[in-house]
Protein backbone atom coordinates (compact mmCIF):
# COMPACT_ATOMS: atom_id res chain seq x y z
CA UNK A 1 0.00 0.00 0.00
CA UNK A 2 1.34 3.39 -0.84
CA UNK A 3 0.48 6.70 0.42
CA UNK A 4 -2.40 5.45 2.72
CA UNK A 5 -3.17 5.16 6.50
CA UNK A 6 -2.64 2.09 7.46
CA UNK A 7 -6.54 -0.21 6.52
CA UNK A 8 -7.23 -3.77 6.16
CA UNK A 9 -10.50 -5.65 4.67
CA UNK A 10 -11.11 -7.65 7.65
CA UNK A 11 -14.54 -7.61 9.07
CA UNK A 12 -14.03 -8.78 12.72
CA UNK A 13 -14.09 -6.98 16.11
CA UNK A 14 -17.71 -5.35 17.46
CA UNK A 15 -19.26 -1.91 17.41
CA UNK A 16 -19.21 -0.29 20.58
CA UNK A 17 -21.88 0.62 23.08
CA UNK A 18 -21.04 2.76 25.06
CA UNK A 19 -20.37 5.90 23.06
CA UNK A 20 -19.14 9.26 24.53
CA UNK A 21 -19.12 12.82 23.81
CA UNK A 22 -17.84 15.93 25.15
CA UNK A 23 -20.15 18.93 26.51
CA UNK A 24 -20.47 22.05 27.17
CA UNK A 25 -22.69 22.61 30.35
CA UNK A 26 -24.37 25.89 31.32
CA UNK A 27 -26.81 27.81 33.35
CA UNK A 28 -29.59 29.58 31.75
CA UNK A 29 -31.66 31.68 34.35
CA UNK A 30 -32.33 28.61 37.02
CA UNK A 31 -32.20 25.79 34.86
CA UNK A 32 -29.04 23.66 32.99
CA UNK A 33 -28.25 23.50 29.76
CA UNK A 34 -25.84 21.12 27.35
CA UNK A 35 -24.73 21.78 23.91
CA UNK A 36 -21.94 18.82 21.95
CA UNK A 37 -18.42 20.67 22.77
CA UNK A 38 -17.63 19.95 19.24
CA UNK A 39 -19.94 22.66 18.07
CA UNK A 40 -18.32 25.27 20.39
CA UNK A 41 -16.02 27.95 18.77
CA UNK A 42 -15.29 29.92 21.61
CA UNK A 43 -16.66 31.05 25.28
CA UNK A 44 -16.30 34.60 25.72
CA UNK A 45 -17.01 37.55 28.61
CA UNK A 46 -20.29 39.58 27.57
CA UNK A 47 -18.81 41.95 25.31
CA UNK A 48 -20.70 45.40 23.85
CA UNK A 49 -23.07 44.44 21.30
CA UNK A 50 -23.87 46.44 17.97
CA UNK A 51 -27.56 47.37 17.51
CA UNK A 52 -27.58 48.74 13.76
CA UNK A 53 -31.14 49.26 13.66
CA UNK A 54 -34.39 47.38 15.10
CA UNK A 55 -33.62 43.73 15.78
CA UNK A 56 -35.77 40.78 16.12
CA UNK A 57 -36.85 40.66 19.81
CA UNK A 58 -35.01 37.37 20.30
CA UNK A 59 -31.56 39.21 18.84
CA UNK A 60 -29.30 40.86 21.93
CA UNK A 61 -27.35 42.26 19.27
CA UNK A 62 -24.60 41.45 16.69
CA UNK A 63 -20.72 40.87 17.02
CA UNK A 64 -17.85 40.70 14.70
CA UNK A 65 -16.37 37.18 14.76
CA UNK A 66 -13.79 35.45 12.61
CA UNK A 67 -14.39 38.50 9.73
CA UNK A 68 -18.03 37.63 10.42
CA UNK A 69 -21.35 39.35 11.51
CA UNK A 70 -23.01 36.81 14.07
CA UNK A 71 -25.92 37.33 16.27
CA UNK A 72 -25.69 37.14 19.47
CA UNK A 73 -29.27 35.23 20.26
CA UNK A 74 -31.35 36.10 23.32
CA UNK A 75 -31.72 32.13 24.63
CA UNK A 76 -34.26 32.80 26.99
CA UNK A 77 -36.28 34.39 24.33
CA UNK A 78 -36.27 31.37 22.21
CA UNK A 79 -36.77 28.85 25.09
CA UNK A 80 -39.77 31.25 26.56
CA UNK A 81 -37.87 31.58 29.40
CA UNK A 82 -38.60 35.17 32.08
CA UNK A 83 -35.94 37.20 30.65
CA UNK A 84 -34.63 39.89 33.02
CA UNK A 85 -31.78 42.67 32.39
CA UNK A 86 -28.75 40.87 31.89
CA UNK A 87 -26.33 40.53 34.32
CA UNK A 88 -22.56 42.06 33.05
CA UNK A 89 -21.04 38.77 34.49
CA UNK A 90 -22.89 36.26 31.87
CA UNK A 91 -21.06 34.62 29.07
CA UNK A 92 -21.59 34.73 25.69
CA UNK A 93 -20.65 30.61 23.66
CA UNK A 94 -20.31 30.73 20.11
CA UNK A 95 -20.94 27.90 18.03
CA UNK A 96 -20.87 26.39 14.72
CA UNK A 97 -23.70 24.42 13.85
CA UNK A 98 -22.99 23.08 10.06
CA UNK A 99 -22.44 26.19 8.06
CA UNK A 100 -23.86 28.74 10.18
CA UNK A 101 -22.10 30.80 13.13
CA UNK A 102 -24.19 32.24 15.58
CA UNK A 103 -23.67 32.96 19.82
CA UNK A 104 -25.90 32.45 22.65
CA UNK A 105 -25.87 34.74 25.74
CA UNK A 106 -25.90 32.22 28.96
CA UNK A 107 -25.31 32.55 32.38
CA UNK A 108 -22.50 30.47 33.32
CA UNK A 109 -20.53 28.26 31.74
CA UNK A 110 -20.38 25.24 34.77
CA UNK A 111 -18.52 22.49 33.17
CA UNK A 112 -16.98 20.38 29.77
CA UNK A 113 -17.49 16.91 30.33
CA UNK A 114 -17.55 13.39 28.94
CA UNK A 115 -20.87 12.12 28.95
CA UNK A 116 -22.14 8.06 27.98
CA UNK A 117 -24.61 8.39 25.51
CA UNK A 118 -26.04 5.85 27.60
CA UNK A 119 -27.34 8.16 30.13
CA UNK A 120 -28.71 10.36 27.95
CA UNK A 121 -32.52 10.30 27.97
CA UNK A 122 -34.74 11.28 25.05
CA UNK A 123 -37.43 13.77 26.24
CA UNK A 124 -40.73 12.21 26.88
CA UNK A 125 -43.14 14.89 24.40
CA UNK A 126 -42.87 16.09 21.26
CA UNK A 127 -42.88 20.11 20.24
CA UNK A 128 -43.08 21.85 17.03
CA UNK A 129 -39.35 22.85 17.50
CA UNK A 130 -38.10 20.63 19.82
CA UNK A 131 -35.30 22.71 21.09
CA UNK A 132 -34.55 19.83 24.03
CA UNK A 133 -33.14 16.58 22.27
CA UNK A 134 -31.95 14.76 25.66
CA UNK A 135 -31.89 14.93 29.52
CA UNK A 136 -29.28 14.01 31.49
CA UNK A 137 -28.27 14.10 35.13
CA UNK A 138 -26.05 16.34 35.97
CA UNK A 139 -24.76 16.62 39.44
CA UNK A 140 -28.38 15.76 40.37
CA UNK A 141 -29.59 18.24 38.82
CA UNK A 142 -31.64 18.22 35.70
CA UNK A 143 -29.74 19.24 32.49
CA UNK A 144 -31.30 19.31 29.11
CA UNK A 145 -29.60 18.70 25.83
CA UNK A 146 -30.37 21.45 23.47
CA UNK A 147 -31.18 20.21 19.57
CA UNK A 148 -28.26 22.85 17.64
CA UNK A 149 -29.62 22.08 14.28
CA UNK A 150 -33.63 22.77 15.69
CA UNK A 151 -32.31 25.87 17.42
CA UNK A 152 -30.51 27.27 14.01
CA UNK A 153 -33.29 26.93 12.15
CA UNK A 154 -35.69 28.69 13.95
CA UNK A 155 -32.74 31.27 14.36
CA UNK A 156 -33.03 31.56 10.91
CA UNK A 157 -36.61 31.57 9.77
CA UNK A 158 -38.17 33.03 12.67
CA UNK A 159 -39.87 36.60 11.60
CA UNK A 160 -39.45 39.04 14.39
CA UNK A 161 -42.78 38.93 17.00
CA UNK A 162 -44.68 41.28 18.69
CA UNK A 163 -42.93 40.81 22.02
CA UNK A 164 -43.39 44.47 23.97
CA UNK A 165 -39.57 43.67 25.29
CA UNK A 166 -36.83 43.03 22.87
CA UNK A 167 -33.44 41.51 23.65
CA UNK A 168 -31.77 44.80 23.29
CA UNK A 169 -33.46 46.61 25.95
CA UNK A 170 -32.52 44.31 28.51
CA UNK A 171 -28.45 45.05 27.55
CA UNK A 172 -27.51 47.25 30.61
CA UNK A 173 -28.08 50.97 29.99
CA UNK A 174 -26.05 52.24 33.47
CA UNK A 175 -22.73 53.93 32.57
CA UNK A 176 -21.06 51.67 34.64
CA UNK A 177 -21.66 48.48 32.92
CA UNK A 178 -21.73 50.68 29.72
CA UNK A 179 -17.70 50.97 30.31
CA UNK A 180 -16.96 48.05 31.36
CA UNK A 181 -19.07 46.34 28.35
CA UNK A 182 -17.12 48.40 26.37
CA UNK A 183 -13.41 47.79 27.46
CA UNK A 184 -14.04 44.04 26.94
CA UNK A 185 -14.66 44.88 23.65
CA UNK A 186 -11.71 47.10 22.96
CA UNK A 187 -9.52 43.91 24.58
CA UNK A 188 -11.10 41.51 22.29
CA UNK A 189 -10.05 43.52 19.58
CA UNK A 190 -7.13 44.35 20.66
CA UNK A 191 -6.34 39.85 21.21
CA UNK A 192 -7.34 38.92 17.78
CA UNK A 193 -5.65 41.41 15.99
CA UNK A 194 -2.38 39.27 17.66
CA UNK A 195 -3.64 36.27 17.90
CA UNK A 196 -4.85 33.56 14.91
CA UNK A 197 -8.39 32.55 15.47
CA UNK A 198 -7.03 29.27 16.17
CA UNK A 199 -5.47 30.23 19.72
CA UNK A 200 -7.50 33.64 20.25
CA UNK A 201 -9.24 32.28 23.32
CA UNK A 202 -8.22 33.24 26.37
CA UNK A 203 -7.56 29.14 27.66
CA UNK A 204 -8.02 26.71 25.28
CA UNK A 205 -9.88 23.21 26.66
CA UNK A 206 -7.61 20.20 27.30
CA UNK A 207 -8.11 16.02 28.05
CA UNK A 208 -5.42 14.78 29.87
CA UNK A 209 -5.00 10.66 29.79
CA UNK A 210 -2.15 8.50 31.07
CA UNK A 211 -0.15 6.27 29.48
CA UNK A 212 2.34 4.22 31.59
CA UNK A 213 3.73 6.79 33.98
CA UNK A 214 3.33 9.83 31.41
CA UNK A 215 0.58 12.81 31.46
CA UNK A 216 -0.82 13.61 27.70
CA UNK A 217 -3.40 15.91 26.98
CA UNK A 218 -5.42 16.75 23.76
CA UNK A 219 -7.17 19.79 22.69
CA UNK A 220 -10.85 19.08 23.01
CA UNK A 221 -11.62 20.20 19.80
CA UNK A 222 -9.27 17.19 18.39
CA UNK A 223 -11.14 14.89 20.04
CA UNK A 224 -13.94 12.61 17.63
CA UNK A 225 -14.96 10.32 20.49
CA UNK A 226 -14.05 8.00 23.40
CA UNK A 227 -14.26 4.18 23.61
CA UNK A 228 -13.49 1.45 25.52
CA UNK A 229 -11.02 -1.06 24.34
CA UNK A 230 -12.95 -3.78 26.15
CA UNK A 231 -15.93 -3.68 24.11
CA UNK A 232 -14.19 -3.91 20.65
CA UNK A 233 -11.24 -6.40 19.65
CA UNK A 234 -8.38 -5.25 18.53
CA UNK A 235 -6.91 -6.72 14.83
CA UNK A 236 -2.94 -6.72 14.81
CA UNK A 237 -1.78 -5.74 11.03
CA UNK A 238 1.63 -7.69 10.05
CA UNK A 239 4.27 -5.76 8.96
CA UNK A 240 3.66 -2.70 10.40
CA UNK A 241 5.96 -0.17 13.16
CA UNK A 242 5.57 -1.24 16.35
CA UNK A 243 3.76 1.89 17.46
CA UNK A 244 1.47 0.27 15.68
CA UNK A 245 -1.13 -1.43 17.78
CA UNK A 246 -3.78 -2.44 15.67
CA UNK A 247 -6.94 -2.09 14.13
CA UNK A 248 -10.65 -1.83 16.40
CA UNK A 249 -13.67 -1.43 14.41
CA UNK A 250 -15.72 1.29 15.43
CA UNK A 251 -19.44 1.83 14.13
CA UNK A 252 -18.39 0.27 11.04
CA UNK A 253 -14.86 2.31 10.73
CA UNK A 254 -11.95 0.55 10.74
CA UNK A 255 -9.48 3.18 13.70
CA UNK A 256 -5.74 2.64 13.55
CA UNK A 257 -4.88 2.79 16.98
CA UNK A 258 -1.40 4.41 18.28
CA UNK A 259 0.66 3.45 21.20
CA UNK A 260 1.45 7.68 21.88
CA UNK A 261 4.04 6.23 24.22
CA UNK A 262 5.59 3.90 21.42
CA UNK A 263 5.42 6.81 18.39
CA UNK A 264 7.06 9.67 20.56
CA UNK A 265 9.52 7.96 22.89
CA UNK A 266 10.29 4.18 21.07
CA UNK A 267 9.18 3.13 24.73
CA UNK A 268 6.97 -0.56 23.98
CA UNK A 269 4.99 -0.86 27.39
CA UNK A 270 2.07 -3.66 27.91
CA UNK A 271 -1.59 -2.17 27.44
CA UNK A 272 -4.45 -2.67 29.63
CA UNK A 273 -8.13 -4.34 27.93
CA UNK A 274 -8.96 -1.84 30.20
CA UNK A 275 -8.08 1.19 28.51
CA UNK A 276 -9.55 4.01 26.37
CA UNK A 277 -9.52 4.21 23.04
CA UNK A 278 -9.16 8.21 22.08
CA UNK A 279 -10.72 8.71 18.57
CA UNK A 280 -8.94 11.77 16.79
CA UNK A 281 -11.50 14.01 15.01
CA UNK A 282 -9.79 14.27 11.41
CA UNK A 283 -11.98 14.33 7.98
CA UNK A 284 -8.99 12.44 6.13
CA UNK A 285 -7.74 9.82 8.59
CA UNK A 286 -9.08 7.07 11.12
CA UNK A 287 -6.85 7.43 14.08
CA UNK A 288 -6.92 6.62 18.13
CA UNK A 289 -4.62 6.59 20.76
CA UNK A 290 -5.10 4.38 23.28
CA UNK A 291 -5.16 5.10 27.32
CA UNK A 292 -4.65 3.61 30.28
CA UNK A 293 -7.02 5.79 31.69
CA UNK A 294 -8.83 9.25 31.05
CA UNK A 295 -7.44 12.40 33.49
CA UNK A 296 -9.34 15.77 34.14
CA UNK A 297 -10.16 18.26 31.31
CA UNK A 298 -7.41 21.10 31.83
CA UNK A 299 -7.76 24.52 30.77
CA UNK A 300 -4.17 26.04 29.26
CA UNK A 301 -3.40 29.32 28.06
CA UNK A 302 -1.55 29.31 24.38
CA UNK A 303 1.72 31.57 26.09
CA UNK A 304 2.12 28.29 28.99
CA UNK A 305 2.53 25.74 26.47
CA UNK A 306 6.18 25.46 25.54
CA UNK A 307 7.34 23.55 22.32
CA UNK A 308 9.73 20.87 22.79
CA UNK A 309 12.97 20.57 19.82
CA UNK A 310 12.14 17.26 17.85
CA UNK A 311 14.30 15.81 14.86
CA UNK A 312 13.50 16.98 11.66
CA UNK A 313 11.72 20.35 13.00
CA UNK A 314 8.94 19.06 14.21
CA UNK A 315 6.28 20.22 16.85
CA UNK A 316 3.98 17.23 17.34
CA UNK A 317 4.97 17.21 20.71
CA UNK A 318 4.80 20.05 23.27
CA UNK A 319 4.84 20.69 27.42
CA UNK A 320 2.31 22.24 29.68
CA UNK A 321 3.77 22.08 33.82
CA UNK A 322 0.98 22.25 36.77
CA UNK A 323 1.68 22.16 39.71
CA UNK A 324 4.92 20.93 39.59
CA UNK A 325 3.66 17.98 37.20
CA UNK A 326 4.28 17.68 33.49
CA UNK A 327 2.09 17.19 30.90
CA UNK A 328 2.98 16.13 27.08
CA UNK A 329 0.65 18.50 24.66
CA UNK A 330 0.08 16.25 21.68
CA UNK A 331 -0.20 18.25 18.58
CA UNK A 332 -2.48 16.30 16.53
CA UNK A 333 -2.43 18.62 13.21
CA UNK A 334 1.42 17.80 13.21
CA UNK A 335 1.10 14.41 14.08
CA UNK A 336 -1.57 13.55 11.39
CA UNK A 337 1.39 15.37 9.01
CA UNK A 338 3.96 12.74 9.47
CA UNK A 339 4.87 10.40 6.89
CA UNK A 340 5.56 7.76 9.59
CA UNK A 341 2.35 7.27 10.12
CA UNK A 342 2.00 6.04 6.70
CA UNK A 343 3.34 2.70 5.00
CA UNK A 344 4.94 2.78 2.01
């Protein structure tokens, strides 16, 4: 085989049960919220808003993004939620939801987590929008799983209303807040003017995962999925590196799983049935890495994360210390990049 990550034509090994994804949990008013991480662009302070001319009442106002005009959607509006002024401390989450860009204003961001797909219950009604695709426990405490592709398209087609209150008038009017609002804008600016949209936010979200006695971690974003190497089999490929575990089939994909530990340090150590099996999120190539076990998400600021001097130039592999421990940042854009990942 030439030129191509590493596949075979053998049908064996199971499809997983017990899926997981990452999200983004928040408070809206007195209730929790969930939207798939993987749809987040960035998580921002409330910023000032533009207000052209009249918006829609469920439109707080519009903000430049990524060369872009967004709005910035009211989500209590939507949800028919009591909507009240908005406090200067709530967040604003941007998200990507196919081709469209848009940002909702929330309270408080509370948490990014991995969630089984097996907790997730569907909701027991039906709407005409249904905004609320799941609910899931979190922290005993009712969370619901918002529908991003239900809430777009209402974004989209939804005429203004004859609500007396729009979204703009409950933006804080007090000079105080007006400042404030303001300045944050002004230092948003003033950050991706000198920053790439890829690093722009303020700390980008991490996985960390073990293997042997070493700390990875993984930008969220990078992250397809997580499975467990116990409910698959894995299919060993002759004639291939030794970094080189195998093959699992996943949902009907045949993943080339990576022993990270093997690949950067030509360290073979014994894996447990046990482990993890970290899907990389890549349109070209079918790629895991496989974990002894799954750490805490870790937030890191771009400027802490110090690149370590590889042969032949290159950055897959970088350093984050906490707390006196080290981490090893793996850079999967670079890693995906390197011809020794393919066989020839």
């Amino acid at each position: 085989m030439e030129n191509e990550i590493i596949q075979t034509e053998q049908s064996q090994g199971c499809i997983p049960q017990r899926a997981e994804k990452i999200y983004t949990i928040f408070s809206i008013a007195e209730d929790v919220y969930a939207i798939n991480a993987a749809n987040v662009l960035e998580i921002i302070k409330f910023v000032e808003l533009s207000q052209p001319e009249k918006l829609p009442s469920h439109i707080a106002g519009l903000f430049e993004y990524d060369g872009k005009i967004i709005n910035v959607v009211d989500i209590k509006s939507v949800l028919n939620i009591d909507r009240s002024v908005y406090d200067i401390n709530s967040m604003i989450v941007i998200i990507k939801e196919e081709e469209d860009v848009f940002a909702i204003m929330v309270n408080k961001v509370l948490d990014v987590r991995r969630v089984e797909k097996s907790k997730m219950q569907p909701v027991p009604y039906s709407t005409q929008n249904s905004f609320i695709e799941y609910i899931y426990d979190f922290n005993d405490i009712q969370c619901n799983v918002l529908n991003l592709n239900s809430l777009n398209k209402w974004i989209k087609n939804h005429p203004d209303d004859t609500q007396e209150t729009g979204s703009v008038d409950l933006i804080p009017k007090d000079m105080h807040s007006i400042e404030i609002l303001h300045e944050r804008k002004l230092e948003y600016i003033e950050k991706t003017n000198k920053n790439p949209y890829s690093i722009m936010s303020d700390k980008d979200e991490f996985v960390s995962f073990f293997v042997g006695e070493n700390k990875y971690c993984i930008k969220m974003n990078d992250i397809k999925g997580f499975y467990k190497l116990q409910e698959t089999k894995m299919i060993k490929v002759p004639c291939t590196p030794d970094f080189i575990l195998g093959l699992v089939n996943i949902k009907g994909d045949f993943i080339c799983i990576i022993d990270v530990k093997n690949y950067f340090h030509s360290q073979k150590v014994p894996y447990s049935s046990l482990g993890t099996i970290i899907v990389l999120n890549s349109d070209d190539f079918k790629i895991g890495v496989l974990a002894d076990a799954i750490g805490d998400n870790i937030q890191i600021k771009p400027d802490e994360i110090v690149s370590l001097k590889r042969q032949e130039n290159k950055n897959e592999l970088m350093q984050y210390v906490k707390d006196g421990e080290i981490y090893l940042i793996i850079n999967v854009g670079e890693m995906l990049a390197n011809d020794k990942l393919f066989i020839k």
